[in-house]
C-alpha atoms as a PDB file:
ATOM      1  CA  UNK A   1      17.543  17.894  -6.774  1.00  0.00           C
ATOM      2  CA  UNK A   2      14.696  17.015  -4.274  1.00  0.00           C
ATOM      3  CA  UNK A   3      15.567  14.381  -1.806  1.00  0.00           C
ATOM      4  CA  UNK A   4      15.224  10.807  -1.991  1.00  0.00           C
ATOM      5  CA  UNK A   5      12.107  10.547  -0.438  1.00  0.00           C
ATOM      6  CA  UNK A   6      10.003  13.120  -3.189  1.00  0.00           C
ATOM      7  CA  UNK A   7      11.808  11.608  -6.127  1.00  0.00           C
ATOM      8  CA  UNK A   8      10.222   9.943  -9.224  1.00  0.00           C
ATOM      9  CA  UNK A   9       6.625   9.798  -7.100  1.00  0.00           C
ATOM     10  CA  UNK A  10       4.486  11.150  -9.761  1.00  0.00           C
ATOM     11  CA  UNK A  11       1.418   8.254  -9.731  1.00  0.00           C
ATOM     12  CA  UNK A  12      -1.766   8.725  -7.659  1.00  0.00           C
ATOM     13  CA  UNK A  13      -2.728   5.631  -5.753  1.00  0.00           C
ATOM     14  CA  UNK A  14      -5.248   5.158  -2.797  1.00  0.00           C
ATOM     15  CA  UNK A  15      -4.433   3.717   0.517  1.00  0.00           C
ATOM     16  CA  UNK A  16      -7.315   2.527   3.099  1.00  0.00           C
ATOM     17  CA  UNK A  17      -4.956   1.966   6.167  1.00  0.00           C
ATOM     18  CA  UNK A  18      -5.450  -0.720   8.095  1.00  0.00           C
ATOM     19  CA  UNK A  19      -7.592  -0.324  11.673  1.00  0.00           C
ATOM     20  CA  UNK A  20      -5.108   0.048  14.761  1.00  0.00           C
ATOM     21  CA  UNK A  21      -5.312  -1.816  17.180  1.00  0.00           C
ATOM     22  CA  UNK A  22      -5.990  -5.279  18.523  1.00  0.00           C
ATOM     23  CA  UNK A  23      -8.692  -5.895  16.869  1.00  0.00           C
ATOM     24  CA  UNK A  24      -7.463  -5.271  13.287  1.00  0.00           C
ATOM     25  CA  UNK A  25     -10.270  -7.792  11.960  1.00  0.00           C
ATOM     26  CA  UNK A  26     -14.061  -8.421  11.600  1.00  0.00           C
ATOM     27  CA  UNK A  27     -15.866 -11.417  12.749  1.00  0.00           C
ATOM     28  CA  UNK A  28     -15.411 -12.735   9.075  1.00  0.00           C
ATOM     29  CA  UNK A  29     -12.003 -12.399   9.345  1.00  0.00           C
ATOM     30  CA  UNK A  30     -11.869  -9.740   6.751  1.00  0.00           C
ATOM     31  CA  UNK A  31      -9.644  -6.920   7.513  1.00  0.00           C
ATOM     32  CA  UNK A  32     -10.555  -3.644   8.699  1.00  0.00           C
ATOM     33  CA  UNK A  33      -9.897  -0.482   7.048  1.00  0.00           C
ATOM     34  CA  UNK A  34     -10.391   3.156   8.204  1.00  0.00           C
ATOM     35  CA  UNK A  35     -11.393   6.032   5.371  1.00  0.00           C
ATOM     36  CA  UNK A  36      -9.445   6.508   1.996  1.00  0.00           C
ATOM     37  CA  UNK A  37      -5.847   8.579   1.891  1.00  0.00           C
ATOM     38  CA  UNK A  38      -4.604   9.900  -1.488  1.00  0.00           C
ATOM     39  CA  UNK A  39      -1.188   9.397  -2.627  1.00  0.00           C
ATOM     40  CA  UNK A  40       1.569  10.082  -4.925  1.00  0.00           C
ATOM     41  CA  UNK A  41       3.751   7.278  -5.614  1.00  0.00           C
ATOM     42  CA  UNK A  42       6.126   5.033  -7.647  1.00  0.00           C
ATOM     43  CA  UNK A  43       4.591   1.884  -8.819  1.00  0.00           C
ATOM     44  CA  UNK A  44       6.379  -0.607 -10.122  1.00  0.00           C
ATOM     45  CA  UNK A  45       4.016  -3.883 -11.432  1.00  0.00           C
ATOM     46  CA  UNK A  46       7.145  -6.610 -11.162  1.00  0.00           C
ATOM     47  CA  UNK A  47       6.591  -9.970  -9.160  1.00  0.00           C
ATOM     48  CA  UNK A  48       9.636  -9.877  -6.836  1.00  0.00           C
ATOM     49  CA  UNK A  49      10.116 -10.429  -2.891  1.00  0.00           C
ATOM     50  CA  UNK A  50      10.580  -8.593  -0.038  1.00  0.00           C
ATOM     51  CA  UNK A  51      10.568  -9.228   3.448  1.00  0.00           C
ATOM     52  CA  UNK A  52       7.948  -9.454   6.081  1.00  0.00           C
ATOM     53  CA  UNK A  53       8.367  -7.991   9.564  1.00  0.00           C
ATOM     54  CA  UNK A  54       8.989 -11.623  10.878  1.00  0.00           C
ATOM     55  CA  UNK A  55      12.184 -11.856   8.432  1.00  0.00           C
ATOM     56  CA  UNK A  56      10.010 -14.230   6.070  1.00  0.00           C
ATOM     57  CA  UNK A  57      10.751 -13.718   2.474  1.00  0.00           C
ATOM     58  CA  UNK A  58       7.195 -13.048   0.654  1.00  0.00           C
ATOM     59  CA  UNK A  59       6.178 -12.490  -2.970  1.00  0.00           C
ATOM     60  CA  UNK A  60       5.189  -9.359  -4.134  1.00  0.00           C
ATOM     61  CA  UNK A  61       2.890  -8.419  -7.563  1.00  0.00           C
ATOM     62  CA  UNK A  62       3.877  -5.211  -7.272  1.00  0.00           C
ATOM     63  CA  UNK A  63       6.606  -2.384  -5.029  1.00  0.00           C
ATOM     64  CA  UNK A  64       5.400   0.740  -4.204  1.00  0.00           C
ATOM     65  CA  UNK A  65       7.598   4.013  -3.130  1.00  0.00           C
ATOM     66  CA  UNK A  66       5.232   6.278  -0.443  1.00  0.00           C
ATOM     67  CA  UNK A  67       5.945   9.037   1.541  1.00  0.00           C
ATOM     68  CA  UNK A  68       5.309   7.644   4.746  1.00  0.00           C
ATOM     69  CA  UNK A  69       4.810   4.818   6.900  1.00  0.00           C
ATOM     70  CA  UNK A  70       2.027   2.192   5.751  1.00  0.00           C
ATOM     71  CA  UNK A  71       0.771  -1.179   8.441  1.00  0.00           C
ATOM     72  CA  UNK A  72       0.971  -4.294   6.668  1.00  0.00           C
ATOM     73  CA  UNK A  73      -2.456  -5.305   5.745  1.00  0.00           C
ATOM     74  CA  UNK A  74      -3.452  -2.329   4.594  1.00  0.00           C
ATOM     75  CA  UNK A  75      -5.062  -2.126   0.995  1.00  0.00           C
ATOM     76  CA  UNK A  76      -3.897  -0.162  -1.888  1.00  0.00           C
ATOM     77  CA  UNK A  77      -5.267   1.176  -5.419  1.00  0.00           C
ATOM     78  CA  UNK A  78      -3.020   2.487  -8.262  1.00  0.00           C
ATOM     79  CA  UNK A  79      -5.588   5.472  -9.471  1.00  0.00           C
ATOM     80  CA  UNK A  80      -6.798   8.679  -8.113  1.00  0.00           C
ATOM     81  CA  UNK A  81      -9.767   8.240  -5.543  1.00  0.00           C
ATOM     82  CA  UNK A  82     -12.170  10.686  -8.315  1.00  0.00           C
ATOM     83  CA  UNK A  83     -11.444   7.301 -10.477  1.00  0.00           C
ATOM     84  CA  UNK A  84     -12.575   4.847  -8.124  1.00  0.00           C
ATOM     85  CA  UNK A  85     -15.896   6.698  -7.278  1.00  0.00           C
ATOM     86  CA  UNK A  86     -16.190   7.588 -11.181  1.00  0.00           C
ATOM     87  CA  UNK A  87     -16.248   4.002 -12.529  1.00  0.00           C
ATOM     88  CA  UNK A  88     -17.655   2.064  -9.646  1.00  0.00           C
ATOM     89  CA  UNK A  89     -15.999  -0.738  -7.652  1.00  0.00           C
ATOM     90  CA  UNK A  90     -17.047  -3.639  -9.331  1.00  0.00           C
ATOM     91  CA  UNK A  91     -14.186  -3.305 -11.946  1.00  0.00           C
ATOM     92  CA  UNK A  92     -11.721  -1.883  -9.762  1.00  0.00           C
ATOM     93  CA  UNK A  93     -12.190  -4.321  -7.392  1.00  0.00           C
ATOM     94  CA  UNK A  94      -9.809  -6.402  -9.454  1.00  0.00           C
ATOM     95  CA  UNK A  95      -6.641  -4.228  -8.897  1.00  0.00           C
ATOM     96  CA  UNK A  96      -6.720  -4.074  -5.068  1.00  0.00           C
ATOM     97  CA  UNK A  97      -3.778  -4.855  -3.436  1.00  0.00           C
ATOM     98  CA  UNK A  98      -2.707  -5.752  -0.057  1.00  0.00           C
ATOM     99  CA  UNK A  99       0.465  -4.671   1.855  1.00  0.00           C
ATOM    100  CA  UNK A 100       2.388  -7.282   2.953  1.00  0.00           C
ATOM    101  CA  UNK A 101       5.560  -5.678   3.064  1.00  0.00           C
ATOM    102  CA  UNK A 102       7.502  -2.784   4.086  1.00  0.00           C
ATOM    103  CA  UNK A 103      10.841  -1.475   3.940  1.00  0.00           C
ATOM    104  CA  UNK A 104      12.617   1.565   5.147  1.00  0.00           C
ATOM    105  CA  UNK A 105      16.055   2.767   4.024  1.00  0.00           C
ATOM    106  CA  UNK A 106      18.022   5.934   4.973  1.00  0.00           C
ATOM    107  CA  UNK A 107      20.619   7.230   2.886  1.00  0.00           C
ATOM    108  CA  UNK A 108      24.419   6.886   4.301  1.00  0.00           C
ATOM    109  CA  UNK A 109      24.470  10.458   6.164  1.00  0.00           C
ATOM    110  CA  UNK A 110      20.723   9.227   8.001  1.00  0.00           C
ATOM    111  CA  UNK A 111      19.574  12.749   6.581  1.00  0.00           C
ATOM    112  CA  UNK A 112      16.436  11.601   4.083  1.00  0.00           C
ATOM    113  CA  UNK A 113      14.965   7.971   3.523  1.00  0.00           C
ATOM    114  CA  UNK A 114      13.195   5.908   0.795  1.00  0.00           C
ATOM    115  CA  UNK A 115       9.659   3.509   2.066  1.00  0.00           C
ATOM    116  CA  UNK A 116       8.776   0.879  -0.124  1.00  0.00           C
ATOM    117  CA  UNK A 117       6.165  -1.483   0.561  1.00  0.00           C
ATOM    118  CA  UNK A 118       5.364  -5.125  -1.081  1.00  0.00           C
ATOM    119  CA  UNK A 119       1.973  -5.586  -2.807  1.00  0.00           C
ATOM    120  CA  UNK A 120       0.336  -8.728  -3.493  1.00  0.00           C
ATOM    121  CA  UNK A 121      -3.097  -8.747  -5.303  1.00  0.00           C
ATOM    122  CA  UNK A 122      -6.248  -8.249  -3.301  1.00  0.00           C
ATOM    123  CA  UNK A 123      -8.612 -11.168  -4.467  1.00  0.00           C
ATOM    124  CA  UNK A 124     -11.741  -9.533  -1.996  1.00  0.00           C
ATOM    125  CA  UNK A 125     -13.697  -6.753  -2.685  1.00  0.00           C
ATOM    126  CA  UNK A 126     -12.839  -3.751  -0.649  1.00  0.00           C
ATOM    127  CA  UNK A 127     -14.308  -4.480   3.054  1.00  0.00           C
ATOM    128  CA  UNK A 128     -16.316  -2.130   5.420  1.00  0.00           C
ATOM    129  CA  UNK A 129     -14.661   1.362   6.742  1.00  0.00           C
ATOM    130  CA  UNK A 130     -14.845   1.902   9.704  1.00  0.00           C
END
């Protein structure tokens, strides 16, 4: 059986990380992004809640298992990236979502762990990357 952390991720989605840093906005005050990363992952479209790293309890449209660690504010895309560039962003545009979430368990030995992050719905179109 493969461990937690590879199970039941069989989805592509897209992930445009947030920019490190101070300055994690433009002079809009959109965010900032850096360049696309390609994903396999368990999406799961239910409204729910989860937690934000200041302990507030936030809605979610949607809870994603990933492999690794993803910044709040960054922007995700359930599709593969050949998708996005195939049919444009103009109707895509419409399923962005933006982290606002994330939560990291370990199993009871500490050996392998499960990341899920919270997902609310993107109402922008995807902003410059930088």
């Amino acid at each position: 059986m493969p461990p937690i952390e590879l199970q039941a991720r069989f989805e592509d989605a897209v992930l445009w990380p947030v920019v490190s840093g101070d300055v994690k906005q433009d002079n809009y005050g959109e965010v900032k992004v850096t360049t696309h990363v390609e994903l396999k992952v368990q999406w799961v479209g239910v409204t729910g809640e989860m937690v934000d790293p200041m302990g507030n309890k936030v809605s979610t449209d949607a809870q994603v298992v990933v492999d690794r660690e993803v910044k709040i504010g960054s922007l995700m895309w359930l599709g593969a990236y050949e998708d996005w560039l195939g049919t444009g962003s103009g109707d895509v545009d419409a399923d962005l979502h933006k982290v606002v979430a994330f939560n990291y368990q370990r199993d009871i030995k500490g050996r392998v762990s499960r990341r899920t992050v919270g997902l609310q719905r993107y109402k922008d179109s995807l902003p410059e990357i930088t």
